[in-house]
C-alpha atoms as a PDB file:
ATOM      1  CA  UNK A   1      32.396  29.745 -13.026  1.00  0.00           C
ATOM      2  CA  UNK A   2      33.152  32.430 -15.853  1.00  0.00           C
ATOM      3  CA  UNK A   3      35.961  29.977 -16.839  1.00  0.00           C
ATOM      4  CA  UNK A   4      33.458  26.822 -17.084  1.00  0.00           C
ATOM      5  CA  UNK A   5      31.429  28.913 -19.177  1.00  0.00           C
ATOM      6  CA  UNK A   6      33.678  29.636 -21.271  1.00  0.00           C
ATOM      7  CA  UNK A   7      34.928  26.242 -21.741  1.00  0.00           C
ATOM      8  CA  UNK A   8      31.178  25.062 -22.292  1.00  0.00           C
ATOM      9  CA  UNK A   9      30.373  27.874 -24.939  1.00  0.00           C
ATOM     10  CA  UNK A  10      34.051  27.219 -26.614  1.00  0.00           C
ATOM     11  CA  UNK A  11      32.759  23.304 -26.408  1.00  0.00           C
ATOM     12  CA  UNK A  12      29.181  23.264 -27.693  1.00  0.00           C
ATOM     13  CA  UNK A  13      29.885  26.396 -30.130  1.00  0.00           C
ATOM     14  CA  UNK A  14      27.491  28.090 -28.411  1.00  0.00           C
ATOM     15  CA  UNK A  15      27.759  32.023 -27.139  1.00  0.00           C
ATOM     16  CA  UNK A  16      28.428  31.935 -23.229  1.00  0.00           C
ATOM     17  CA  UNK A  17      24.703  32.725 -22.349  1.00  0.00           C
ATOM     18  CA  UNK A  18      23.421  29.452 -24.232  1.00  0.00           C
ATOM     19  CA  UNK A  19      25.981  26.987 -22.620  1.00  0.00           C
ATOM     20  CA  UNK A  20      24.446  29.040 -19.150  1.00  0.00           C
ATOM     21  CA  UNK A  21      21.381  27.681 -19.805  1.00  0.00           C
ATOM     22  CA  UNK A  22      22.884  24.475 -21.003  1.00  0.00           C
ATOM     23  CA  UNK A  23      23.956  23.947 -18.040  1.00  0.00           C
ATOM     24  CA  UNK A  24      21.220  24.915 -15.440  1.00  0.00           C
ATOM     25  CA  UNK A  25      19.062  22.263 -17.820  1.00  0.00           C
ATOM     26  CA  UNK A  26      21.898  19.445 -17.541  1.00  0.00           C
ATOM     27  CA  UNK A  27      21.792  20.390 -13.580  1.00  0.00           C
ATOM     28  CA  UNK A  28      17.840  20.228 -13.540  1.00  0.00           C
ATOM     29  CA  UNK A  29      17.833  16.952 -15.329  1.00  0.00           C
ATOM     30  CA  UNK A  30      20.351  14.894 -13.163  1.00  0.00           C
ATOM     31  CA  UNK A  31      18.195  16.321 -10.209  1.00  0.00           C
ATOM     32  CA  UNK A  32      15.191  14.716 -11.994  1.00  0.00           C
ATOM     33  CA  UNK A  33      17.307  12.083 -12.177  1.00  0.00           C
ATOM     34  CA  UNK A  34      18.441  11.478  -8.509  1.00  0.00           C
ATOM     35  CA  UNK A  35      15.003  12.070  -7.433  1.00  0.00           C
ATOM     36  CA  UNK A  36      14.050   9.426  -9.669  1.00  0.00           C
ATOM     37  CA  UNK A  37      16.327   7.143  -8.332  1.00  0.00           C
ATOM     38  CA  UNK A  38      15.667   7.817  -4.794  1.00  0.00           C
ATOM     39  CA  UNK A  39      12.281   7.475  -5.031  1.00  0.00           C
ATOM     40  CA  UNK A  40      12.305   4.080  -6.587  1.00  0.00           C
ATOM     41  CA  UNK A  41      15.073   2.998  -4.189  1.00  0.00           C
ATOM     42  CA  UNK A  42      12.516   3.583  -0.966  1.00  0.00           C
ATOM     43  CA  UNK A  43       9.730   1.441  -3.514  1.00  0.00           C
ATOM     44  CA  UNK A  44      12.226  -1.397  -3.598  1.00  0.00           C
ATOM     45  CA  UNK A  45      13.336  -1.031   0.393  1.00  0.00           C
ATOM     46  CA  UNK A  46       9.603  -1.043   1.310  1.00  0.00           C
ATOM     47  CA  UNK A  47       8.466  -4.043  -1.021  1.00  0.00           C
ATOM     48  CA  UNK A  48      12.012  -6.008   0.491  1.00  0.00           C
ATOM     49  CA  UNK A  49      10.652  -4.775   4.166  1.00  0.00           C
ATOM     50  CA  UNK A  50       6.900  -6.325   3.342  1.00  0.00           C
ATOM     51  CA  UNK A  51       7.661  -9.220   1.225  1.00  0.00           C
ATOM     52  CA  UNK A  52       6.443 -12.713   2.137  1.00  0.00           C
ATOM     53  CA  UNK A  53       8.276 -14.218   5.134  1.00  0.00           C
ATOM     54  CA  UNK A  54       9.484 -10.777   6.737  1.00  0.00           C
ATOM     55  CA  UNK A  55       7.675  -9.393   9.787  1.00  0.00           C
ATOM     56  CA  UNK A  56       4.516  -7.532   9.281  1.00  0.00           C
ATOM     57  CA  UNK A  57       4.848  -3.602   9.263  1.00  0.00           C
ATOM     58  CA  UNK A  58       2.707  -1.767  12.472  1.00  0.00           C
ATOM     59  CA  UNK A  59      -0.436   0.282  11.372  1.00  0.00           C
ATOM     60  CA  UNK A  60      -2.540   2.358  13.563  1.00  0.00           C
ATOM     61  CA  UNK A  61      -5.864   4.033  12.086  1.00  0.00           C
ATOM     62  CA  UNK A  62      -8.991   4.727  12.891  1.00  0.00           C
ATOM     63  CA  UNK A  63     -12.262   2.679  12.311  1.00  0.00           C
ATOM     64  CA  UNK A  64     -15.929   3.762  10.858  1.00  0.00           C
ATOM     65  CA  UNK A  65     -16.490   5.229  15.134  1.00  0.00           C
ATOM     66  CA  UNK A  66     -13.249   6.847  14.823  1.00  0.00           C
ATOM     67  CA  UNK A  67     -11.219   4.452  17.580  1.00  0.00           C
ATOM     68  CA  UNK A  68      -7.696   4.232  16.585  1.00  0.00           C
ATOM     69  CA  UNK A  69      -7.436   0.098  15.604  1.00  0.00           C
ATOM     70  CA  UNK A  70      -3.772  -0.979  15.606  1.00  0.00           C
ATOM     71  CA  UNK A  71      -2.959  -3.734  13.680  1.00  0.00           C
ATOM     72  CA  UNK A  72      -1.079  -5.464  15.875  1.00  0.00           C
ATOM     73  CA  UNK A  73      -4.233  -6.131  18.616  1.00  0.00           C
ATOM     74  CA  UNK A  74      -5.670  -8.143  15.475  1.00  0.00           C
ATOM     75  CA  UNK A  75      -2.326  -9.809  14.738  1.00  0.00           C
ATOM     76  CA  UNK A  76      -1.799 -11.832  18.098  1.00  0.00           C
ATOM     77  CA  UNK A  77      -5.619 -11.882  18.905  1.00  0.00           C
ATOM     78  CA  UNK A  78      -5.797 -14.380  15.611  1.00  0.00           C
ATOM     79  CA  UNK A  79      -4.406 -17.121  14.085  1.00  0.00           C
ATOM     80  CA  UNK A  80      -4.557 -15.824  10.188  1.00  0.00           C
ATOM     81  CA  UNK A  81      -5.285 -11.871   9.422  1.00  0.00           C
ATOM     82  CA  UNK A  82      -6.388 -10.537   6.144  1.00  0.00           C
ATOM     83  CA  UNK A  83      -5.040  -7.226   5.462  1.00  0.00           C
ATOM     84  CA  UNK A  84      -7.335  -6.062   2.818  1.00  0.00           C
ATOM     85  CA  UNK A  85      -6.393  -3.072   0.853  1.00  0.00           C
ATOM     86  CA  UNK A  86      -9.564  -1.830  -1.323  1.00  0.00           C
ATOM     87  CA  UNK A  87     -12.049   1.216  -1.964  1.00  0.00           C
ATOM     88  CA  UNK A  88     -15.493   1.843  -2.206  1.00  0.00           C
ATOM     89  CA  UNK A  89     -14.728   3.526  -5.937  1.00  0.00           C
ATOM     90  CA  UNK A  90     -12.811   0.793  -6.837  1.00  0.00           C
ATOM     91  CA  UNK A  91     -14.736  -1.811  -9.249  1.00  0.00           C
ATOM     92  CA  UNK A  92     -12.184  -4.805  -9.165  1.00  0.00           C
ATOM     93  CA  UNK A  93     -11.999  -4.386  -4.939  1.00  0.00           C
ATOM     94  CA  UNK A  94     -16.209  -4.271  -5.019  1.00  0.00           C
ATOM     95  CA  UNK A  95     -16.338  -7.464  -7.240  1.00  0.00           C
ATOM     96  CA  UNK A  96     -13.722  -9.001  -4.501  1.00  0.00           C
ATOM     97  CA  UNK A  97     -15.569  -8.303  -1.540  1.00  0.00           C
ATOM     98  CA  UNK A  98     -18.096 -10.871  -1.898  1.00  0.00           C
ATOM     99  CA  UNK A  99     -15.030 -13.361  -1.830  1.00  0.00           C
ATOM    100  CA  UNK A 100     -13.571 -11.799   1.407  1.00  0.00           C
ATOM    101  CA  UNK A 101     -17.042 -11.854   3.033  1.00  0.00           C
ATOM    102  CA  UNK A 102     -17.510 -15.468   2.523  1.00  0.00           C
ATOM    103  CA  UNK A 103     -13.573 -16.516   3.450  1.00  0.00           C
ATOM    104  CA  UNK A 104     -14.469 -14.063   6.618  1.00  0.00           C
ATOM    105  CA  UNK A 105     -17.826 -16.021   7.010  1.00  0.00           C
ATOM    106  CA  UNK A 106     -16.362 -19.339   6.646  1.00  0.00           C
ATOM    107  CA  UNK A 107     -13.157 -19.241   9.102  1.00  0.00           C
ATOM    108  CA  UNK A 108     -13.489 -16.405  11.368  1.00  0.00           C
ATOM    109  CA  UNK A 109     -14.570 -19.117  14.096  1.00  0.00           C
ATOM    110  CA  UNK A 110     -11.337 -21.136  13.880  1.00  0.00           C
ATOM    111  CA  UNK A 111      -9.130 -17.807  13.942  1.00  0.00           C
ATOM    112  CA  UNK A 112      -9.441 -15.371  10.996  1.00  0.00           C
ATOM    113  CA  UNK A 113      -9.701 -12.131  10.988  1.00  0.00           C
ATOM    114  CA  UNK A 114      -9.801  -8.939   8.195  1.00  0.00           C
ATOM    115  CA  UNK A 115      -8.125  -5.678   8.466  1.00  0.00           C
ATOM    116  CA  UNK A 116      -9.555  -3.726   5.986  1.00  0.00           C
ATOM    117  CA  UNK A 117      -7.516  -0.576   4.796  1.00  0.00           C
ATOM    118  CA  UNK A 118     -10.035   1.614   3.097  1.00  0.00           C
ATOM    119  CA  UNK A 119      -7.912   4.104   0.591  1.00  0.00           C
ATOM    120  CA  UNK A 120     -10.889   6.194   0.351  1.00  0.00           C
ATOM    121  CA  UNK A 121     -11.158   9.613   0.803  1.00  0.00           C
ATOM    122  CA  UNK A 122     -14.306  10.687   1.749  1.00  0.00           C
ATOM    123  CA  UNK A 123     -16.015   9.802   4.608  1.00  0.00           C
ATOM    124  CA  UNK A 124     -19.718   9.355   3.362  1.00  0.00           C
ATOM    125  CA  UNK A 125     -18.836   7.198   0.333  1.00  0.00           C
ATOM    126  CA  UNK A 126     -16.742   4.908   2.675  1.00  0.00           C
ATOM    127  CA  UNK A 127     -19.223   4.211   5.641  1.00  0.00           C
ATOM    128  CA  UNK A 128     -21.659   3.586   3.010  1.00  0.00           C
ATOM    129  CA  UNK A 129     -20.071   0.858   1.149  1.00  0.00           C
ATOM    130  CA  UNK A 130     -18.835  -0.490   4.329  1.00  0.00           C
ATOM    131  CA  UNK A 131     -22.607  -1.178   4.996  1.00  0.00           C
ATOM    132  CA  UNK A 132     -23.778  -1.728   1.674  1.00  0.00           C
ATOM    133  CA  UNK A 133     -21.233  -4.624   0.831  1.00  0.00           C
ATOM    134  CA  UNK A 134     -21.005  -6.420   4.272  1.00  0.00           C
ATOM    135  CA  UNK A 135     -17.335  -5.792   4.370  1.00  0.00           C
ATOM    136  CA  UNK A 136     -16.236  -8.185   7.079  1.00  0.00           C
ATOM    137  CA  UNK A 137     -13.697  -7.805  10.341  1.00  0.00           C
ATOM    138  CA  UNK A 138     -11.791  -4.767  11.230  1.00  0.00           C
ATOM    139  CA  UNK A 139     -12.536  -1.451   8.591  1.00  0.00           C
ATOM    140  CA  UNK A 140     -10.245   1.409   9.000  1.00  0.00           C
ATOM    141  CA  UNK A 141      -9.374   4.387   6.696  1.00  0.00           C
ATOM    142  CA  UNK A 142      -7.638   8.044   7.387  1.00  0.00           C
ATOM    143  CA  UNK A 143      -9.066   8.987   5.035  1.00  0.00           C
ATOM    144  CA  UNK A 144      -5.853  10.101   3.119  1.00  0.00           C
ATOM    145  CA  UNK A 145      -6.516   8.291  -0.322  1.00  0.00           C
ATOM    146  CA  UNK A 146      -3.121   6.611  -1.688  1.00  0.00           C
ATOM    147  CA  UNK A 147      -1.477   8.768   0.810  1.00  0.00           C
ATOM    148  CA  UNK A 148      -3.000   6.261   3.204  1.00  0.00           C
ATOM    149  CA  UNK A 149      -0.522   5.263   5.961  1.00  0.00           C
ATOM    150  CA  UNK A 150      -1.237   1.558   5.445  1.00  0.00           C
ATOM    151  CA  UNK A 151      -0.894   2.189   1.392  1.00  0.00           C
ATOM    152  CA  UNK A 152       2.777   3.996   2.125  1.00  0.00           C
ATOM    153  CA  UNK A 153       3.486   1.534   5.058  1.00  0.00           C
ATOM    154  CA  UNK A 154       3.367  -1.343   2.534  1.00  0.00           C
ATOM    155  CA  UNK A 155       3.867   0.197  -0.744  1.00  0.00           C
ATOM    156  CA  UNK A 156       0.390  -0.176  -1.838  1.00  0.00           C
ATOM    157  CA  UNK A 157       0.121   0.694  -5.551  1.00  0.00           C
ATOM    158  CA  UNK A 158      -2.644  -1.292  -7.104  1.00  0.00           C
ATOM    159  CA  UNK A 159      -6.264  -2.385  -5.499  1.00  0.00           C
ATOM    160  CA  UNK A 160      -7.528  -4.481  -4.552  1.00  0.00           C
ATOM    161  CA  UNK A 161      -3.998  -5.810  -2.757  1.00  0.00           C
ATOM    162  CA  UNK A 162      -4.157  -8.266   0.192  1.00  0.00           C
ATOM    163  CA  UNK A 163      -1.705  -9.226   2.915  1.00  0.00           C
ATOM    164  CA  UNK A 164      -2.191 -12.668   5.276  1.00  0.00           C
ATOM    165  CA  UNK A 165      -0.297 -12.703   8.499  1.00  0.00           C
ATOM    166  CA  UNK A 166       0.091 -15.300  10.576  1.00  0.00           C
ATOM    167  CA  UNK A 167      -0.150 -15.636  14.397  1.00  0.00           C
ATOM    168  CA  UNK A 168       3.753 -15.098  14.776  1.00  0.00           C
ATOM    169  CA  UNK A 169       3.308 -11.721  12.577  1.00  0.00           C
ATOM    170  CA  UNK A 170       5.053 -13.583   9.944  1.00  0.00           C
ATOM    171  CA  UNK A 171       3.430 -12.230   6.382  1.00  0.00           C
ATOM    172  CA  UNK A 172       3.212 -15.609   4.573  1.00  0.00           C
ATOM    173  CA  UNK A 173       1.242 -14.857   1.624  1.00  0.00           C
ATOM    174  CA  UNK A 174       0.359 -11.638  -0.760  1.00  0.00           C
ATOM    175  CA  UNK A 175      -2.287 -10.764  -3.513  1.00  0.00           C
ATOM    176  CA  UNK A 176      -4.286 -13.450  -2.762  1.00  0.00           C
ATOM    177  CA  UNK A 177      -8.039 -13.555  -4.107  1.00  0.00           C
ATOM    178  CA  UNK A 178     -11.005 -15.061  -4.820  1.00  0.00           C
ATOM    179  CA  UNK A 179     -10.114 -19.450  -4.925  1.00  0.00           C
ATOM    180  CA  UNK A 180      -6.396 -18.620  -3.816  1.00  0.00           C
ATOM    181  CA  UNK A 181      -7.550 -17.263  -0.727  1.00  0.00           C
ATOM    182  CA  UNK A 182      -9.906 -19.613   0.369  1.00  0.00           C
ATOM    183  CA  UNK A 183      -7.805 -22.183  -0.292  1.00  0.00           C
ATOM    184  CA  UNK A 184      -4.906 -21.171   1.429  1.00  0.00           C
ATOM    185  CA  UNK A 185      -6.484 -20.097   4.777  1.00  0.00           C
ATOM    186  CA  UNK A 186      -8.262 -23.363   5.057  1.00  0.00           C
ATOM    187  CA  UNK A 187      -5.376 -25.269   4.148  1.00  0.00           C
ATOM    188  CA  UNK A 188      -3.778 -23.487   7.252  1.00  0.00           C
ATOM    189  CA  UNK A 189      -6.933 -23.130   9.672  1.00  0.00           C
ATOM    190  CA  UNK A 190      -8.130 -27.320   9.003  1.00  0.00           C
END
């Protein structure tokens, strides 16, 4: 080591103290850099793993009376699921719900069904606006904001984002809203 730092200070024309904290700082930044790269590396795995025509990704949570709701009892109980990632602080999923409430109201009789995943974090605020804006189907949350395990699960980043999986657990469409989801689930539930 005395010998590297000697090279480095000999190098940079720096005294041998300087090129020792040179050198902690290069070490520090390709750290920053490989957990930079790791963590986009799982982003990219998880949005390959959840893409549209892979298999839908388990998730188990609990709903507003606290009973663990897997997703999968949805999944083959239904011909077309909606998973609906939104929050009750979150203007753009708010303004969407009205659109998921009347796709829910209009199919849910020939095999749809929604799977909300609330990324709240407080219980109160998400009950609430469960009530207050008719959200439709399934409503779970733990609670964890973007920590959510459905947010991680699927690599959630942005809400409102929404999932459709069919029958065979097949996800066969994402980020569908307002006129592109009601068209698509009727054009598969005739």
């Amino acid at each position: 080591m005395k010998r590297f730092l000697t090279f480095l200070s000999e190098y940079t024309g720096c005294n041998r103290w300087l090129a020792a904290i040179l050198f902690v700082v290069v070490l520090l930044g390709a750290g920053a850099l490989i957990t930079l790269v790791v963590k986009y590396y799982s982003i990219y795995q998880t949005a390959k793993e959840t893409a549209v025509g892979m298999q839908y990704k388990e998730i188990s949570m609990p709903d507003i009376n606290s009973n663990v709701k897997n997703l999968s009892e949805v999944v083959k109980s239904n011909k077309l699921t909606l998973v609906d990632f939104w929050a009750s602080w979150c203007g753009p999923c708010r303004a969407e719900m009205p659109n998921v409430k009347k796709v829910y109201d209009d199919y849910h009789d020939k095999g749809f069904e929604v799977y909300g995943v609330s990324l709240d974090d407080k219980v109160e605020w998400w009950k609430d606006n469960v009530a207050k804006l008719g959200a439709p189907g399934f409503q779970v949350s733990d609670l964890k904001g973007w920590s959510s395990e459905g947010a991680t699960t699927y690599g959630v980043s942005a809400i409102p984002t929404t999932i459709l999986i069919d029958q065979n657990g097949t996800i066969i469409a994402k980020n569908l809203r307002g006129e592109e989801l009601a068209k698509k689930v009727a054009e598969i539930l005739k």
